[in-house]
N, C-alpha and C. Protein backbone atom coordinates (compact mmCIF):
# COMPACT_ATOMS: atom_id res chain seq x y z
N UNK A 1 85.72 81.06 129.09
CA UNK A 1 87.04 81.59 128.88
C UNK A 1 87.67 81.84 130.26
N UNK A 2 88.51 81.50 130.48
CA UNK A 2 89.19 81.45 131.89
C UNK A 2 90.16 82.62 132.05
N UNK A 3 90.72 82.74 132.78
CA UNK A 3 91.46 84.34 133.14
C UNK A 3 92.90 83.85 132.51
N UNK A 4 93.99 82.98 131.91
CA UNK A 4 94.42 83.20 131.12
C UNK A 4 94.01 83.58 129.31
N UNK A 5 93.25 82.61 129.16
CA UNK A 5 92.20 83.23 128.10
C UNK A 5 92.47 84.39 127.25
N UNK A 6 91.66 85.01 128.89
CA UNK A 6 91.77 86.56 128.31
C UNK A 6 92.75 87.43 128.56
N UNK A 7 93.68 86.97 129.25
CA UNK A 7 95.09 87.74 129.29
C UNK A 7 95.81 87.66 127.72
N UNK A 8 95.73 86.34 127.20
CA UNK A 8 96.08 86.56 125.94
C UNK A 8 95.13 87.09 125.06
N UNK A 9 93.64 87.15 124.73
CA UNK A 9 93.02 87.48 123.76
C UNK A 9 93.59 89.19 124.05
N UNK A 10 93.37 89.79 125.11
CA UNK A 10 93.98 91.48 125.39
C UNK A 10 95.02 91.23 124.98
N UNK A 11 96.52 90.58 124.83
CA UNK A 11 97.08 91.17 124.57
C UNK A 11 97.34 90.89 123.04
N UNK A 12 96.47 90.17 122.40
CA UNK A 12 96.88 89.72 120.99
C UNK A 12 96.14 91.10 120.80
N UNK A 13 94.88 91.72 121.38
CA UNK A 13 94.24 92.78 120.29
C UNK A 13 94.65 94.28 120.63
N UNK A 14 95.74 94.66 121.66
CA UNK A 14 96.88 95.14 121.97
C UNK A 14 97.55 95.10 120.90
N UNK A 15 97.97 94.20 120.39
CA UNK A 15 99.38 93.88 119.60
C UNK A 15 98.49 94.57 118.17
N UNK A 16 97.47 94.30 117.80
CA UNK A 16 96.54 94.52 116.68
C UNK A 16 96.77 95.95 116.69
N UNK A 17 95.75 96.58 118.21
CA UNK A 17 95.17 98.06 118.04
C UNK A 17 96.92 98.73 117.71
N UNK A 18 97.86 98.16 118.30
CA UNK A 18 99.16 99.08 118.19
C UNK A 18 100.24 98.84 117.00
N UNK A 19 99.61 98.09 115.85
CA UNK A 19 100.17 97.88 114.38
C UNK A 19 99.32 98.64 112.99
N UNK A 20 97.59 98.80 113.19
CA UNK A 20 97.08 99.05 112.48
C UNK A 20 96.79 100.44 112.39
N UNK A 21 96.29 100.89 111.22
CA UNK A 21 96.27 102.75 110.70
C UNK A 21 94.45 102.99 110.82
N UNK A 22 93.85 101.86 110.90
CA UNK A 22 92.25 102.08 110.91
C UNK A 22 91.56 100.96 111.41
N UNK A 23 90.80 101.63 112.71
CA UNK A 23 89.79 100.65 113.44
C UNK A 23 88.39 100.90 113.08
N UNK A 24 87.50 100.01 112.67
CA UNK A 24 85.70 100.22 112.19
C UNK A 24 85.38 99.41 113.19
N UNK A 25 84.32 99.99 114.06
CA UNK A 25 83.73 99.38 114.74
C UNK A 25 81.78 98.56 114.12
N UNK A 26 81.68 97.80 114.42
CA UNK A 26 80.46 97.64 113.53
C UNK A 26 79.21 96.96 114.71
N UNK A 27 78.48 96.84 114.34
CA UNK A 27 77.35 96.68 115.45
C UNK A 27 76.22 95.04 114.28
N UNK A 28 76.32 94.19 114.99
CA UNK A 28 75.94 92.94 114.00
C UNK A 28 74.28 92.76 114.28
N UNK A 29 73.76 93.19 113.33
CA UNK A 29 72.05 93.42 113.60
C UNK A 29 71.04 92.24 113.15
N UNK A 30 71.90 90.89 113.39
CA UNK A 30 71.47 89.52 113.23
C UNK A 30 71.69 89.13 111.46
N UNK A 31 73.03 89.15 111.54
CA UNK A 31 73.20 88.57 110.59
C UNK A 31 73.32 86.43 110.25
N UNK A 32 73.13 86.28 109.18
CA UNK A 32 72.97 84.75 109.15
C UNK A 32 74.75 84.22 108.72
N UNK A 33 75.07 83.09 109.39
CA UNK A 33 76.26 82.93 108.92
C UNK A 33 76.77 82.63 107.53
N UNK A 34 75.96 82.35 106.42
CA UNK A 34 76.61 82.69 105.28
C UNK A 34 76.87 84.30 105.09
N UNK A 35 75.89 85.18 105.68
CA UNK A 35 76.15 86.61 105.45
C UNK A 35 77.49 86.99 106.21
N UNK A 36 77.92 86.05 107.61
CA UNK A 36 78.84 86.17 108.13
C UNK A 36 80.01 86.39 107.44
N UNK A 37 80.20 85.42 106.81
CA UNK A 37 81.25 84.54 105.72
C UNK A 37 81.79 85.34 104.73
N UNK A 38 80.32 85.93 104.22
CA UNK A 38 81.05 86.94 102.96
C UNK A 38 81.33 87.75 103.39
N UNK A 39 81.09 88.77 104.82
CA UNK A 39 81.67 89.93 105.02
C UNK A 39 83.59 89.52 105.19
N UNK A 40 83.34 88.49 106.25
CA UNK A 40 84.76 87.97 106.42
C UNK A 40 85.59 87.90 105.14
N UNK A 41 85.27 87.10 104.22
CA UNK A 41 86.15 86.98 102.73
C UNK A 41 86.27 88.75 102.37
N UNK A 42 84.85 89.47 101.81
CA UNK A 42 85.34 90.62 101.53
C UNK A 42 86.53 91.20 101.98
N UNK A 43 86.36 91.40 103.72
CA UNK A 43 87.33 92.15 104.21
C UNK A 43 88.62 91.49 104.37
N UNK A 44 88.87 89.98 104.05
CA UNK A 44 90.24 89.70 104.40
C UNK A 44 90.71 89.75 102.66
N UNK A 45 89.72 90.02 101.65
CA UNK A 45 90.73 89.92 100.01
C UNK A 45 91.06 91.69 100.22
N UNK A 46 90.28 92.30 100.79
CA UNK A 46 90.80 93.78 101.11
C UNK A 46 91.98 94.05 101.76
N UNK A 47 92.43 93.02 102.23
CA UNK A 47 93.64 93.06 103.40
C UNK A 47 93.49 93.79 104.08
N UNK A 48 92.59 93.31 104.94
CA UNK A 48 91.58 93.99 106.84
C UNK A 48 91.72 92.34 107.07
N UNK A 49 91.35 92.52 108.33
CA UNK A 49 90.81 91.66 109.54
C UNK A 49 89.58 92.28 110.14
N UNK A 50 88.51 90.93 110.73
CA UNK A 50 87.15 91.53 111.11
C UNK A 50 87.48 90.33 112.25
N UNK A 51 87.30 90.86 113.54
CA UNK A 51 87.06 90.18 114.84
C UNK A 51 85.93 90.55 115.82
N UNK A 52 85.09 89.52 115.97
CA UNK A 52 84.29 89.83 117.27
C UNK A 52 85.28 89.76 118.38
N UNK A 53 85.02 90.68 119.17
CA UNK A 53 86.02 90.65 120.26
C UNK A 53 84.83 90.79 121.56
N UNK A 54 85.24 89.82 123.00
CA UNK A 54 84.27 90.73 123.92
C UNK A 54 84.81 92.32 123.78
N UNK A 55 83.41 93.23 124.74
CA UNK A 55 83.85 94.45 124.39
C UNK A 55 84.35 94.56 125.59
N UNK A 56 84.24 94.15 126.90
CA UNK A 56 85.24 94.02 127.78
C UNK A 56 86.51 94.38 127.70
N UNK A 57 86.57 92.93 127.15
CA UNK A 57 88.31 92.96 127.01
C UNK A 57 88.76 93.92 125.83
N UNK A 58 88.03 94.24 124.62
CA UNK A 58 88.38 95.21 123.77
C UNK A 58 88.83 96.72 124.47
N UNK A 59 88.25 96.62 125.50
CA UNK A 59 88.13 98.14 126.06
C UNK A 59 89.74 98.04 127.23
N UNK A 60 89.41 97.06 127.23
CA UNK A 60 91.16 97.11 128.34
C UNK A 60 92.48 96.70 127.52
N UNK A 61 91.66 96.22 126.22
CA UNK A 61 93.24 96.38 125.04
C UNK A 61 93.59 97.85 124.52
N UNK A 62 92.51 98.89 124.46
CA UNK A 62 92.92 99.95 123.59
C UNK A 62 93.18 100.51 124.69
N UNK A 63 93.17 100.77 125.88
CA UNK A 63 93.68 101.84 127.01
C UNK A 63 95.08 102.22 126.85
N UNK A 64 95.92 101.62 126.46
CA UNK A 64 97.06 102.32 126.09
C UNK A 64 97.42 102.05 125.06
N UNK A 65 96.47 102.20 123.94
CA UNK A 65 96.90 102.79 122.67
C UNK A 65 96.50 104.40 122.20
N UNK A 66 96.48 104.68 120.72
CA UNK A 66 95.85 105.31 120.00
C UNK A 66 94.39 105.77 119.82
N UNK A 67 94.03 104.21 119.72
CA UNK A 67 92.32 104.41 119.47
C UNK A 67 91.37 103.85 121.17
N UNK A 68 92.12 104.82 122.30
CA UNK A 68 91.23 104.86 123.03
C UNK A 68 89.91 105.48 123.48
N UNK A 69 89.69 106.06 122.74
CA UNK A 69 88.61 107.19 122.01
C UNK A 69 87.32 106.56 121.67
N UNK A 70 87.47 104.81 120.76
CA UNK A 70 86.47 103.96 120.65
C UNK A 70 86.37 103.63 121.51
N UNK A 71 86.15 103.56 123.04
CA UNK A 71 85.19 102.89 123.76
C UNK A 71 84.51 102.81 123.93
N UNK A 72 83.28 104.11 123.74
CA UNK A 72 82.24 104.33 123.81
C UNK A 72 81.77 103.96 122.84
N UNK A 73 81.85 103.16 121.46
CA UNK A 73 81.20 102.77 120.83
C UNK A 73 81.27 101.08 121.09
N UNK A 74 82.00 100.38 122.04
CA UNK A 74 82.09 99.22 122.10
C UNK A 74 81.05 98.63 123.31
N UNK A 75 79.71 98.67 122.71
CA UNK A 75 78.43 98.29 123.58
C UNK A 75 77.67 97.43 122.63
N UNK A 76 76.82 96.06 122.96
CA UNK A 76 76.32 95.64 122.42
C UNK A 76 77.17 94.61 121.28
N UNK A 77 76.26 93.73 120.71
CA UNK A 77 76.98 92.84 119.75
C UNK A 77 78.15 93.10 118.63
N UNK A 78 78.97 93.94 118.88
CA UNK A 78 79.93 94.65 118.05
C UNK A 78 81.12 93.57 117.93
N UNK A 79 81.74 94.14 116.64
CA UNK A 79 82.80 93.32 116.06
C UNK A 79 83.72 94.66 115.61
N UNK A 80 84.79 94.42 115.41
CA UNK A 80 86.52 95.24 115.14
C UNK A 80 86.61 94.79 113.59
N UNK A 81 86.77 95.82 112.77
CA UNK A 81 87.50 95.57 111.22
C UNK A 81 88.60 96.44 111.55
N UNK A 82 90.01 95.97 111.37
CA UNK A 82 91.35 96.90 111.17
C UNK A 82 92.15 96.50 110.02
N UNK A 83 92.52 97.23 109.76
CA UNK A 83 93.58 96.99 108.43
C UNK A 83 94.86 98.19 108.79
N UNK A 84 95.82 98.08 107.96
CA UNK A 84 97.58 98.86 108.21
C UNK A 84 97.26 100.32 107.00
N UNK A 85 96.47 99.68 106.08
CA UNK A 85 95.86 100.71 104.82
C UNK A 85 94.59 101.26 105.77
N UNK A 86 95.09 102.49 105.45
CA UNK A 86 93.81 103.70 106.25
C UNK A 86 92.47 103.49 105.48
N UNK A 87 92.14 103.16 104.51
CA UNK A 87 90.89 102.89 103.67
C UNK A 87 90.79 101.48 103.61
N UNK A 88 91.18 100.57 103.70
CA UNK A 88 90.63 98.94 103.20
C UNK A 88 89.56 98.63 104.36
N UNK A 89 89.75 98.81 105.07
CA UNK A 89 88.91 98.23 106.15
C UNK A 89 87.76 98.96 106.22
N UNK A 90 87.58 100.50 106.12
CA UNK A 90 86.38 101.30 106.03
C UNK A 90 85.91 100.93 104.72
N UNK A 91 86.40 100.78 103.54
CA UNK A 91 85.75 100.43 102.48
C UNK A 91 84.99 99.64 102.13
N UNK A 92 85.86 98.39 102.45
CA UNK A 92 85.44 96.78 102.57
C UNK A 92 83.72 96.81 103.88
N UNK A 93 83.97 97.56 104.46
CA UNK A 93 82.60 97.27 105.82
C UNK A 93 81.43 98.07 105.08
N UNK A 94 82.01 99.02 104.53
CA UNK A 94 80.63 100.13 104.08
C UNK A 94 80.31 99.22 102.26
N UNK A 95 80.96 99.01 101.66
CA UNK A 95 80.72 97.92 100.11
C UNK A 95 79.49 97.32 101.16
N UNK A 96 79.96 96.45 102.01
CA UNK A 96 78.86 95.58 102.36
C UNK A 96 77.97 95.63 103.09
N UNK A 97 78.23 96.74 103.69
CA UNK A 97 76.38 97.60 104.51
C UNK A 97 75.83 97.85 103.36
N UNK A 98 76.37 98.42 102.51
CA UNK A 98 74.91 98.77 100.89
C UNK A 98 74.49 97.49 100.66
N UNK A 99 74.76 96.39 101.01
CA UNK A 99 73.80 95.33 100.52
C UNK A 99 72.96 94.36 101.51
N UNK A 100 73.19 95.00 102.43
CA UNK A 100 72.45 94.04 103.71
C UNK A 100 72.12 95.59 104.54
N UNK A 101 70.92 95.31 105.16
CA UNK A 101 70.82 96.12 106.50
C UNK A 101 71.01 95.42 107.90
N UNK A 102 71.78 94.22 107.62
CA UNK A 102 71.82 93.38 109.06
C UNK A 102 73.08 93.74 110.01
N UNK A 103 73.52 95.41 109.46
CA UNK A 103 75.21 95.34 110.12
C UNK A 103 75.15 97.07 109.70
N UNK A 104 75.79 97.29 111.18
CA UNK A 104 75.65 98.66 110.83
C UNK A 104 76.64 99.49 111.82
N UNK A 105 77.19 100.36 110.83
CA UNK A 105 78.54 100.91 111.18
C UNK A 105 78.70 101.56 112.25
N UNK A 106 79.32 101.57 113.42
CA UNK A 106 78.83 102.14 114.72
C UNK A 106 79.96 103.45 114.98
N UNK A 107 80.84 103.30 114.48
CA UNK A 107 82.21 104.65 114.41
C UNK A 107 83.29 103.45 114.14
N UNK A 108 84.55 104.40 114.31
CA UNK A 108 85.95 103.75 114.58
C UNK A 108 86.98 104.99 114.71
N UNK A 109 87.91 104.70 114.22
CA UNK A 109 89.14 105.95 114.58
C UNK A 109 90.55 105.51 113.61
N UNK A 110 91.10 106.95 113.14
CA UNK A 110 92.06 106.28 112.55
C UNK A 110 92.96 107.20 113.60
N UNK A 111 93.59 106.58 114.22
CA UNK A 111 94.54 106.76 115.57
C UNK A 111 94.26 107.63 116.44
N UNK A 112 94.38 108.48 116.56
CA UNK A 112 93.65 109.23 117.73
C UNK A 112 92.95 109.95 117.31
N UNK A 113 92.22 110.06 116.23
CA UNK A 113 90.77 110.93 115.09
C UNK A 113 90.04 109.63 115.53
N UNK A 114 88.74 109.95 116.63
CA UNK A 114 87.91 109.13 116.14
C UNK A 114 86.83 109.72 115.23
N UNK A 115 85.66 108.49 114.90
CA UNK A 115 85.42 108.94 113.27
C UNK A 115 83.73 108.50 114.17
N UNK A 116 82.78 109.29 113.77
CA UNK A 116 81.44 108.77 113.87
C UNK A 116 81.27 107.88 112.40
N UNK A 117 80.02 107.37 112.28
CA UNK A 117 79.40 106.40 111.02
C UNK A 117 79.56 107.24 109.66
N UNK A 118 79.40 108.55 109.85
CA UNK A 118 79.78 109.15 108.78
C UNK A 118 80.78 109.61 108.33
N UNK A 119 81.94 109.67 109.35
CA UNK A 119 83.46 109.70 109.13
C UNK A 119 83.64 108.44 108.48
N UNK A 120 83.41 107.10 109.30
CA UNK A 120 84.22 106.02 108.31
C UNK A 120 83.79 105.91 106.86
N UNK A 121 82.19 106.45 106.82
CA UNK A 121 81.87 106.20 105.44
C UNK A 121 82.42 107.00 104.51
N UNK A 122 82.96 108.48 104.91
CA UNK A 122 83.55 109.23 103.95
C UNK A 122 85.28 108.52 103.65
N UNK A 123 85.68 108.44 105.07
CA UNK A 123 86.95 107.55 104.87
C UNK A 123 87.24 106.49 103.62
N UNK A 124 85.61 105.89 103.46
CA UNK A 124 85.65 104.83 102.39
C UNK A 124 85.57 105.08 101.09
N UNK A 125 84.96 106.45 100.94
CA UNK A 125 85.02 106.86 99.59
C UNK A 125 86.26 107.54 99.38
N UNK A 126 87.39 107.60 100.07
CA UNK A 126 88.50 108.12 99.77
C UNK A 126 89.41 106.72 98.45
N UNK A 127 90.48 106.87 97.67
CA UNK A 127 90.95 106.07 97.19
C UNK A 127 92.19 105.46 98.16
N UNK A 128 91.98 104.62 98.11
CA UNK A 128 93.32 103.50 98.62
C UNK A 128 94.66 103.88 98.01
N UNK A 129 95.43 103.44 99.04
CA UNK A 129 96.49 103.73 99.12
C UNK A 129 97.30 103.35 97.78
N UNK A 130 96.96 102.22 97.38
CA UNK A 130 97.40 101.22 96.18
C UNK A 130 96.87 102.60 94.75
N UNK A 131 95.86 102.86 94.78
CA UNK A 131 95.17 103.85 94.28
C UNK A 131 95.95 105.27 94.21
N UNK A 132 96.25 105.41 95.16
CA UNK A 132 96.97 106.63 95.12
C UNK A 132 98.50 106.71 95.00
N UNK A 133 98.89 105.78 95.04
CA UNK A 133 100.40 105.54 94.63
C UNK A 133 100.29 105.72 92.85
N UNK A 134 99.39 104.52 92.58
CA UNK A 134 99.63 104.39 90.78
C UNK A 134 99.24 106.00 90.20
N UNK A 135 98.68 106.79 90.92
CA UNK A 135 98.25 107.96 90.20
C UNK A 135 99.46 108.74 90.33
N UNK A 136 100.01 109.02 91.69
CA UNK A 136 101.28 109.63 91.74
C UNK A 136 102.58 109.05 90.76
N UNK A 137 102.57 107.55 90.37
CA UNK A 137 103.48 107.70 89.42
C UNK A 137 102.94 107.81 87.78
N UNK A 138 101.89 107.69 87.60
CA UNK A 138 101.31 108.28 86.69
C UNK A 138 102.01 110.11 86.57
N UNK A 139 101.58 110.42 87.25
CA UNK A 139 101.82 111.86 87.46
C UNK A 139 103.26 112.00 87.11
N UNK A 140 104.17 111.35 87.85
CA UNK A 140 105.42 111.10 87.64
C UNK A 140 105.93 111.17 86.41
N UNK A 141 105.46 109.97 85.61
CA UNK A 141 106.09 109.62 84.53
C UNK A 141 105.30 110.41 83.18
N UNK A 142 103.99 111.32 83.56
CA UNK A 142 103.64 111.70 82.33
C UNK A 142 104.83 113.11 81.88
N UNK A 143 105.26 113.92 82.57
CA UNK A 143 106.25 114.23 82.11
C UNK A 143 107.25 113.93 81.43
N UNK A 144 108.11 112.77 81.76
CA UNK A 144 108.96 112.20 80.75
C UNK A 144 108.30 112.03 79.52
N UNK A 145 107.47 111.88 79.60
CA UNK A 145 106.73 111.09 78.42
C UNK A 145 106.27 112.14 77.32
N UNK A 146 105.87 113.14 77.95
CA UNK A 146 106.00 114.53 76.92
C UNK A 146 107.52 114.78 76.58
N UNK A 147 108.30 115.20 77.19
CA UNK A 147 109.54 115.70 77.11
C UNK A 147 110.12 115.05 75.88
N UNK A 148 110.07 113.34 76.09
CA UNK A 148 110.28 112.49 75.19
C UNK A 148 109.69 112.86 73.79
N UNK A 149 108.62 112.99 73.82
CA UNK A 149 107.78 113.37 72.52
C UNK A 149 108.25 114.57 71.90
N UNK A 150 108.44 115.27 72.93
CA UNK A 150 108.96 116.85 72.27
C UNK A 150 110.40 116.44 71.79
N UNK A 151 111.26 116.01 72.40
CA UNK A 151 112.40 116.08 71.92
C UNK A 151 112.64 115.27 70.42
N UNK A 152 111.74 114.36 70.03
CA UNK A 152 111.33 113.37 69.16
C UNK A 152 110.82 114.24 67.73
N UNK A 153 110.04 115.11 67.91
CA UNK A 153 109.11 115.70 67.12
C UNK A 153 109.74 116.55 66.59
N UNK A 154 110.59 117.42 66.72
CA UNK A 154 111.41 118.80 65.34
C UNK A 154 112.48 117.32 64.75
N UNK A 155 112.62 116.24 65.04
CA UNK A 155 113.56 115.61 64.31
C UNK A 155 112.49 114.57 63.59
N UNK A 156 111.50 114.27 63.90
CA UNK A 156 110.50 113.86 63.31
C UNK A 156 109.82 114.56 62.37
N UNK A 157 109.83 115.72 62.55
CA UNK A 157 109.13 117.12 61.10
C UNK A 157 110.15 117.63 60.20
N UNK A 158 111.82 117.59 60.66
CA UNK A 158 112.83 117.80 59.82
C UNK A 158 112.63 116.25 58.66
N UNK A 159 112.73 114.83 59.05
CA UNK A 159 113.06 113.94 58.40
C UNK A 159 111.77 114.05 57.12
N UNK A 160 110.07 114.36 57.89
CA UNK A 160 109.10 114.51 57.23
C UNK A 160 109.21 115.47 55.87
N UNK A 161 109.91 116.85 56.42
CA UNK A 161 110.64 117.97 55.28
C UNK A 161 111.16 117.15 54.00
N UNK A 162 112.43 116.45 54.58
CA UNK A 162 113.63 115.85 53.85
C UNK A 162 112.89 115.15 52.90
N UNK A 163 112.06 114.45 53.26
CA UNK A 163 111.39 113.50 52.85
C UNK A 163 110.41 113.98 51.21
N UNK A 164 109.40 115.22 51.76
CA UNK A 164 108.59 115.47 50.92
C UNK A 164 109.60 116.10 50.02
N UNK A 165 111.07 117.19 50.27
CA UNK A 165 111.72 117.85 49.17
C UNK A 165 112.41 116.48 48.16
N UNK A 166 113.09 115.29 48.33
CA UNK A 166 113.04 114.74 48.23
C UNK A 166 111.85 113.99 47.03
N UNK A 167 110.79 113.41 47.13
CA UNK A 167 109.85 113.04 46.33
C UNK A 167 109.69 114.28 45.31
N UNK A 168 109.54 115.81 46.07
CA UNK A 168 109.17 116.22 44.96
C UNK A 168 110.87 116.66 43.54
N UNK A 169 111.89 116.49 44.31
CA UNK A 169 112.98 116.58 43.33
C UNK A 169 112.79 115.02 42.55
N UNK A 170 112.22 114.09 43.13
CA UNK A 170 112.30 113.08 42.16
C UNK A 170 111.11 113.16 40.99
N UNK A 171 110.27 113.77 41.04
CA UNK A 171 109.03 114.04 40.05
C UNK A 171 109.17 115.03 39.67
């Protein structure tokens, strides 16, 4: 890699560290490239990105961001999962540490909180954003939805009245 190279790979992961809401750092403990593959698919149907980056140059992209805090975890064969959703990317990395021990979560940070291995993993058991929207309009709309019922129901038990005085004046 030659010294333009890496002027652009820094500043493409610049452009990354200063768009995204969550960085996982991960540490690759000889994984085989089909195991490669599926982590990659997992995390990109999650809508994350997973990059080996040197840690070099990783470390002179985050200096003037947010998550300058991860540097000290960027030693050794490590790779970057980020996503814009504060949970997809911690989720998506920890789903697939429970099924392999060849990869193992080294910290990350969600902007200037950095997170040890057990921060991102709690991060992951949080619900997604997508997740927490549908509940809030859940929440939203179950009100109407009573109100509706109530307002429905004394004109629904009057017609029921009408109804039974009715049958019984006809018998």
């Amino acid at each position: 890699m030659d010294r333009s190279q890496k002027a652009d790979s820094v500043a493409q992961l610049n452009a990354v560290f200063n768009e995204v809401g969550v960085v996982v750092i991960t540490r690759n403990l000889g994984m085989t490239v089909a195991q490669s593959t599926e982590l990659r698919t997992k995390i990109r149907e999650a809508g994350a990105s997973y990059k080996v980056a040197k840690n070099r140059l990783a470390k002179i992209a985050i200096a003037d961001t947010d998550y300058a805090g991860i540097g000290d975890f960027l030693s050794g064969p490590t790779a970057i999962a980020t996503s814009v959703d504060p949970v997809a990317a911690a989720k998506a990395v920890v789903e697939f540490a429970k099924t392999t021990d060849k990869i193992e979560i080294v910290g990350g940070a969600m902007g200037p909180n950095v997170l040890d291995a057990e921060g991102v993993k709690a991060l992951a058991s949080m619900p997604s954003l997508d997740e927490l929207r549908a509940k809030l309009i859940g929440l939203v709309q179950a009100p109407a939805t009573k109100i509706a019922q109530l307002s429905t129901a004394p004109a629904a038990k009057l017609a029921r009245v009408f109804g039974a005085y009715a049958a019984k004046d006809a018998a």
